[in-house]
Protein backbone atom coordinates (compact mmCIF):
# COMPACT_ATOMS: atom_id res chain seq x y z
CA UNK A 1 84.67 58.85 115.26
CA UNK A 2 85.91 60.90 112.25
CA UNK A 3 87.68 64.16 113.01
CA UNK A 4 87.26 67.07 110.63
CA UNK A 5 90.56 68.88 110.85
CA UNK A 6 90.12 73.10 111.72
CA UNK A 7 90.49 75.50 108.99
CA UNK A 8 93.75 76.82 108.55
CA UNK A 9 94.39 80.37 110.08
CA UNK A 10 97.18 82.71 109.67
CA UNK A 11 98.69 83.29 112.54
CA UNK A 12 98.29 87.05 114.19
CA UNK A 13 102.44 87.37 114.28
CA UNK A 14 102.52 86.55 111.11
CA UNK A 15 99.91 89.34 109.97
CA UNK A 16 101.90 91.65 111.42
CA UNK A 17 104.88 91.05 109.57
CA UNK A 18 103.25 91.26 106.33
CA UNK A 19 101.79 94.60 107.02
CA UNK A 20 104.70 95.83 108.47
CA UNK A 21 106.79 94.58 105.57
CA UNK A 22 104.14 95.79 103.09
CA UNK A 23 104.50 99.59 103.95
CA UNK A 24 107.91 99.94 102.87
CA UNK A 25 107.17 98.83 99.10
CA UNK A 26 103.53 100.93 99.72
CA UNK A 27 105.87 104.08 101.30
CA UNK A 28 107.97 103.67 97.82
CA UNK A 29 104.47 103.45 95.42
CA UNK A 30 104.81 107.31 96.52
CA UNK A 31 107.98 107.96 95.06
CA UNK A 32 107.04 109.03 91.95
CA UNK A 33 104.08 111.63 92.55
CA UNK A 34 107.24 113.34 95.33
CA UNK A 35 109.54 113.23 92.73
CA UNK A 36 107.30 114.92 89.77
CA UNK A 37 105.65 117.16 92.04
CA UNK A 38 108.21 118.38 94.88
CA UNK A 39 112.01 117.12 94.12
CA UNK A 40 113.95 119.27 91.50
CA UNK A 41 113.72 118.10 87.81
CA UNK A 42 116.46 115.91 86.15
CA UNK A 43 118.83 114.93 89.56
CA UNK A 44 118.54 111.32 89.32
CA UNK A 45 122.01 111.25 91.48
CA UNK A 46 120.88 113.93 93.69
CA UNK A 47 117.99 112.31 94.53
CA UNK A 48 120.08 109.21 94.89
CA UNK A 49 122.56 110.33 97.42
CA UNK A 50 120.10 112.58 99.51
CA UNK A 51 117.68 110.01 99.80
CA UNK A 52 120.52 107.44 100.79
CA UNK A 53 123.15 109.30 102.90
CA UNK A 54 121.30 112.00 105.74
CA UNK A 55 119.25 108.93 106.90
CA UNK A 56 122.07 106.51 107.10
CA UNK A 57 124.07 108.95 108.92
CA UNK A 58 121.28 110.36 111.14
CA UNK A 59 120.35 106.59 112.32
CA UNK A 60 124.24 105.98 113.12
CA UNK A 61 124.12 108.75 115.53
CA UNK A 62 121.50 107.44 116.91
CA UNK A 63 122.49 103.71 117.06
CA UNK A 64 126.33 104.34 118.06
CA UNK A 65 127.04 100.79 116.50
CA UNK A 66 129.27 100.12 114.07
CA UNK A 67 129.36 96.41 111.91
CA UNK A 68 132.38 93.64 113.49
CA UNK A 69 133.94 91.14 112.10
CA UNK A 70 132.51 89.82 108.86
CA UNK A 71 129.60 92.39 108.95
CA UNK A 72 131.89 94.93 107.78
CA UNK A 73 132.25 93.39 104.24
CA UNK A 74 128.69 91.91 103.98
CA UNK A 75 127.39 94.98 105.42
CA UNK A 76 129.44 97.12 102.15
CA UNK A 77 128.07 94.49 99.72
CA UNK A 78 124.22 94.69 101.06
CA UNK A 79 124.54 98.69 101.18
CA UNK A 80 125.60 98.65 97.52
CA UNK A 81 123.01 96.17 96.30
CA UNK A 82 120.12 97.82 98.56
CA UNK A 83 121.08 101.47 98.00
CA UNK A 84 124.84 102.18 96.12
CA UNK A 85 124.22 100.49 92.88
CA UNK A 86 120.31 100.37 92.87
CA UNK A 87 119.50 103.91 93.88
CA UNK A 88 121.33 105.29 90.62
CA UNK A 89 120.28 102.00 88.19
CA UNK A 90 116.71 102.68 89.44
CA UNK A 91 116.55 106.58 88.65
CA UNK A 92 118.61 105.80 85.59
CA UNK A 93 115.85 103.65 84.21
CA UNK A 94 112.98 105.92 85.64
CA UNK A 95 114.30 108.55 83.71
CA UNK A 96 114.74 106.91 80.30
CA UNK A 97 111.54 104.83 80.59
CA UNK A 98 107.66 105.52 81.12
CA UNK A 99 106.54 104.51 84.53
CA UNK A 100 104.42 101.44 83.38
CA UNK A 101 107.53 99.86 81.86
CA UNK A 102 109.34 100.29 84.74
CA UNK A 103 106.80 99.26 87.10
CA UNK A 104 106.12 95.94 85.11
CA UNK A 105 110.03 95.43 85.01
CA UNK A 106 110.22 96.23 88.62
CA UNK A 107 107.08 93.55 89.41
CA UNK A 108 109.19 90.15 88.32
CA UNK A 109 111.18 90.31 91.25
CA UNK A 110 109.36 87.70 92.91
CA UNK A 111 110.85 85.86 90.14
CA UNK A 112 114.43 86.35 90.55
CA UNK A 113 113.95 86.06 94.18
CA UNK A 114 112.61 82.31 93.79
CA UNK A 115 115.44 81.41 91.31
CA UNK A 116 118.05 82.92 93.30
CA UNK A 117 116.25 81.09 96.49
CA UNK A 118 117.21 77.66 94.79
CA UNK A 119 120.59 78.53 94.15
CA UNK A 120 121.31 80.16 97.11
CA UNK A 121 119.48 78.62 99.92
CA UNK A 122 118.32 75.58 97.86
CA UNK A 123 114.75 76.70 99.30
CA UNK A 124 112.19 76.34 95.99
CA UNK A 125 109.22 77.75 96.44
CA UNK A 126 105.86 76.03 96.02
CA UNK A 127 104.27 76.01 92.37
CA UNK A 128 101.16 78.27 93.70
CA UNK A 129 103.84 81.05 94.55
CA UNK A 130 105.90 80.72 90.81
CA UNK A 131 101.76 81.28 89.03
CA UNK A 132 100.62 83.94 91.63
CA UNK A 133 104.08 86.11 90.82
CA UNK A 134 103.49 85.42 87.13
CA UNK A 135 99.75 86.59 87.68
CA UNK A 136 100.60 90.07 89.32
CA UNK A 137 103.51 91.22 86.84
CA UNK A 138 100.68 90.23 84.18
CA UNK A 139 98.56 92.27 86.69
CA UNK A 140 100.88 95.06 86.73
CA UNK A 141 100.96 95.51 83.14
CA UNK A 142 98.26 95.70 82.24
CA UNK A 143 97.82 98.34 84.67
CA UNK A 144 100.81 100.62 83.94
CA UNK A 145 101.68 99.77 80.10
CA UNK A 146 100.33 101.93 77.26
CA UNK A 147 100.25 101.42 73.61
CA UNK A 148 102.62 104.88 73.44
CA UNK A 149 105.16 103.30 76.19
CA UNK A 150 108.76 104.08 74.13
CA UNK A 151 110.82 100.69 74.80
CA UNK A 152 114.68 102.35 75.42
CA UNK A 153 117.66 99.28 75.94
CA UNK A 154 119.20 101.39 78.28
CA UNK A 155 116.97 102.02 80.17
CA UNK A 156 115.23 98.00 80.29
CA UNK A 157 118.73 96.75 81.28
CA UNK A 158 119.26 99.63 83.92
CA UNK A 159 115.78 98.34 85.43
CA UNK A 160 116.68 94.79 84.83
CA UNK A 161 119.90 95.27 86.54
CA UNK A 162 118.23 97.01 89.76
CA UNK A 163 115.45 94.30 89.84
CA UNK A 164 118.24 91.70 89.95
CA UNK A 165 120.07 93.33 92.87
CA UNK A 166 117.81 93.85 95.13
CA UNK A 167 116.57 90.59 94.58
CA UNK A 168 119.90 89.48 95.24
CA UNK A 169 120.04 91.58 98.53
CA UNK A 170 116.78 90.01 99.40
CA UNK A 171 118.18 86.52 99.43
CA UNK A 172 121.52 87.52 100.77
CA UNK A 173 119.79 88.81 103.98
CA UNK A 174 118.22 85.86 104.24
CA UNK A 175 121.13 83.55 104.41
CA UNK A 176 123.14 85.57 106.32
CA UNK A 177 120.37 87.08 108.82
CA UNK A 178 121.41 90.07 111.04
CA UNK A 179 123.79 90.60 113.91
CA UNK A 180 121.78 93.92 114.95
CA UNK A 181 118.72 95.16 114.83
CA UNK A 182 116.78 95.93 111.39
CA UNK A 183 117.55 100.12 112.02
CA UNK A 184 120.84 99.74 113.02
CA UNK A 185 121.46 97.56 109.82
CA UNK A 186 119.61 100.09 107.92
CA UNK A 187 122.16 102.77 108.72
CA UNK A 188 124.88 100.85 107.98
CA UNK A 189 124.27 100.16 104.59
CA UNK A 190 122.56 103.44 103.56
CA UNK A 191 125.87 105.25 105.21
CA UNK A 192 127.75 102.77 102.67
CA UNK A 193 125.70 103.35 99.55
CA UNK A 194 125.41 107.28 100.21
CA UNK A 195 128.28 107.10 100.54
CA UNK A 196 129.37 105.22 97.27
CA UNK A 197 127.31 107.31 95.40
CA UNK A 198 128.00 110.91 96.68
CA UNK A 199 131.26 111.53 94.29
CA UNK A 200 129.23 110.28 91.33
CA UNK A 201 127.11 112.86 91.83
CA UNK A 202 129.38 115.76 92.47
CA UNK A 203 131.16 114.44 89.01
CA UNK A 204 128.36 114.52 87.20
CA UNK A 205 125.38 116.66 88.51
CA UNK A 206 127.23 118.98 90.59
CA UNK A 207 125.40 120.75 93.47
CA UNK A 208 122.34 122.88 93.04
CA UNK A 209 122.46 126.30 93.20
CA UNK A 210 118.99 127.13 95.37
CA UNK A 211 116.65 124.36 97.08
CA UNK A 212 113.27 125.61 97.63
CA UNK A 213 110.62 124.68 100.09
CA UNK A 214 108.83 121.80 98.06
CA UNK A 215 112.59 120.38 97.52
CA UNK A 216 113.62 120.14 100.82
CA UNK A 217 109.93 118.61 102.16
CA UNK A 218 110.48 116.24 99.12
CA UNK A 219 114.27 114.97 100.46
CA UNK A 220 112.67 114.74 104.12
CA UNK A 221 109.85 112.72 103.19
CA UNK A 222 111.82 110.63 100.62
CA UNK A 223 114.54 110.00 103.43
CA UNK A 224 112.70 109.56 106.61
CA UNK A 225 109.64 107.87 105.24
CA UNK A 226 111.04 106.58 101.89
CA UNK A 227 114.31 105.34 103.04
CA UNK A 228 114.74 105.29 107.08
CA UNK A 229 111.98 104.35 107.97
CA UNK A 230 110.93 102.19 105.47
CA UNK A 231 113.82 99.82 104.67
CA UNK A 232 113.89 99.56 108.49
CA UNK A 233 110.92 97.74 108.28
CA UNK A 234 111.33 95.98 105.04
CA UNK A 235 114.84 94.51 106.82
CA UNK A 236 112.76 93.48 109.49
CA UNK A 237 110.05 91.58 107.11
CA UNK A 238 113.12 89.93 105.32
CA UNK A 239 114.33 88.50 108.70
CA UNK A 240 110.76 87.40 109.45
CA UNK A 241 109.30 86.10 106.35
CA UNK A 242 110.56 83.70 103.50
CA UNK A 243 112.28 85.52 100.22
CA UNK A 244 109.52 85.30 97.78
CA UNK A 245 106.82 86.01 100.43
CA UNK A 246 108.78 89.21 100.81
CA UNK A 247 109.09 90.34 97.78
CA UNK A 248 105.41 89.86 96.78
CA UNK A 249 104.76 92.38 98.82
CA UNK A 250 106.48 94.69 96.12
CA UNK A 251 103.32 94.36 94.30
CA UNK A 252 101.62 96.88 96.43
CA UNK A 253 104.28 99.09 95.05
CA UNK A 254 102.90 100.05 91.45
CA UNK A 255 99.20 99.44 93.29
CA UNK A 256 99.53 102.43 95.85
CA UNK A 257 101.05 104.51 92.65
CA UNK A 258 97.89 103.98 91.00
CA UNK A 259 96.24 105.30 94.09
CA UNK A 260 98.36 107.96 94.52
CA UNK A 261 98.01 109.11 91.27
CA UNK A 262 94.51 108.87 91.11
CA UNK A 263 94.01 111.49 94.27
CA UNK A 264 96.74 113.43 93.72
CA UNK A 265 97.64 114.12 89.80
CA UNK A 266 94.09 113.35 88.65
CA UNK A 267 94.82 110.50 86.26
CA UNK A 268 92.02 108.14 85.53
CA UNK A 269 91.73 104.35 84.63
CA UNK A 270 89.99 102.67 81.85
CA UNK A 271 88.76 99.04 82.17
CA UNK A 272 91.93 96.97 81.38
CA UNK A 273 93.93 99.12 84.10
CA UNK A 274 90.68 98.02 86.48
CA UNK A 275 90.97 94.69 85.82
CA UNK A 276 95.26 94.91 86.14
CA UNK A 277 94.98 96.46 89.28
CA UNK A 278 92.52 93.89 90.90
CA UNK A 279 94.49 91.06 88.97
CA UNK A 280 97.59 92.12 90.94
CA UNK A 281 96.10 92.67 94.11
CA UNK A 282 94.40 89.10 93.82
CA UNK A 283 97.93 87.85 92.86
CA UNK A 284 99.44 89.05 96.10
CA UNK A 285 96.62 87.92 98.38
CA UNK A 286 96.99 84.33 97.12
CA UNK A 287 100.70 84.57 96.83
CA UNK A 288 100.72 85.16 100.84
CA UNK A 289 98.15 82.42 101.07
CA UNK A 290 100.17 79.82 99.08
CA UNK A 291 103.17 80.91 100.76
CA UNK A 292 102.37 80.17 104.10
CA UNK A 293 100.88 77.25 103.49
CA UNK A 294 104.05 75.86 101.93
């Protein structure tokens, strides 16, 4: 008698992961209506180092743990990949580029990931995965880019550069998985990066003289939510998931900026944004499909 083989199903642990994973690139598509709206103008570093070094110093209090061994040095190189030298690259780039250019820079990090997966962890990816990242940077910029978007050098390589790392970290993480758990890891390495970056910013910014209201609800959101919180979880989906499954999931980065901009600074979208945004989102859906299935 012929057997006809079940569907496949994603598993329910599996689900989890993703949508755990998921919020910390969703928790960062807010980043940029905080920033405009509540955070003080022109304090890239500022932003940097208060979004980086309260958390990491609030969650070792509350962990108590410090890295051994070897985790001290690959902790010092993951906090300044993750947080030290992409924090400032990042606002560096923000800064000196329209958001659509950085968002479409930002959205080919699936593709790093899967060439730094081969020579890394000689892990390629499957085919389906390569086309679906293609698809939602495509996706992306069609979404974000304008005819008007100013092209700066600076600031592409700045993004470039920050792509690249955390792409790196992303892989990194992978091979060398974790001795503790994902927020006790977090704190170490945002501890590390705040750390790294706090004298660049007293060189160069200086402190403020006042913070008002809106500036310090900005920080605490940014750095409980934005940072703590979220990176917690994105460790965790790193540990759990395969590289370029992971970093699909930054896709729902430039989508929930969209949103957010939509409810909050009133911006509309005409029909090639439309069909961007649903492009992208259909490129991450199949990119998890493909994924688990190879």
């Amino acid at each position: 008698m012929a057997t006809i083989a079940a569907p496949a199903t994603v598993r329910p642990g599996r689900v989890g992961d993703l949508v755990l994973a998921a919020l910390a690139p969703m928790s960062w598509g807010t980043t940029y209506v905080v920033t405009t709206t509540l955070l003080p103008p022109d304090r890239p570093l500022l932003a940097a180092t208060l979004r980086a070094l309260p958390a990491g110093l609030v969650l070792l209090a509350v962990a108590r743990r410090l890295p051994t061994g070897s985790w001290w040095w690959k902790s010092a190189v993951l906090g300044m990949l993750n947080f030290g030298a992409f924090f400032p690259l990042l606002f560096f780039g923000a800064y000196r580029l329209p958001g659509g250019v950085a968002a479409t820079i930002g959205s080919v990090q699936p593709l790093v990931v899967a060439l730094l997966s081969i020579l890394v962890l000689s892990a390629r990816p499957a085919r389906a995965v390569l086309y679906a990242a293609l698809a939602g940077t495509g996706g992306v910029a069609l979404l974000t880019l304008t005819s008007e978007a100013r092209l700066d050098p600076l600031g592409i390589l700045a993004m470039l550069a920050a792509t690249s790392l955390m792409g790196l970290a992303i892989v990194l993480a992978k091979k060398w998985g974790r001795p503790e758990s994902p927020l006790v890891m977090t704190g170490w390495q945002l501890t590390i990066g705040g750390l790294a970056i706090a004298p660049l910013t007293l060189a160069v910014e200086g402190l403020p003289a006042t913070l008002t209201g809106p500036n310090l609800l900005g920080f605490a959101y940014l750095g409980v939510f934005g940072t703590a919180i979220a990176y917690a979880l994105w460790f965790r989906g790193i540990d759990r998931l395969a590289p370029t499954s992971v970093s699909l999931l930054g896709l729902t980065n430039p989508l929930v900026a969209t949103v957010a901009g939509l409810a909050v600074l009133g911006q509309t979208l005409n029909g090639w944004q439309i069909a961007g945004f649903v492009l992208a989102l259909g490129a991450l859906v199949a990119g998890q499909t493909f994924a688990r299935k190879s």
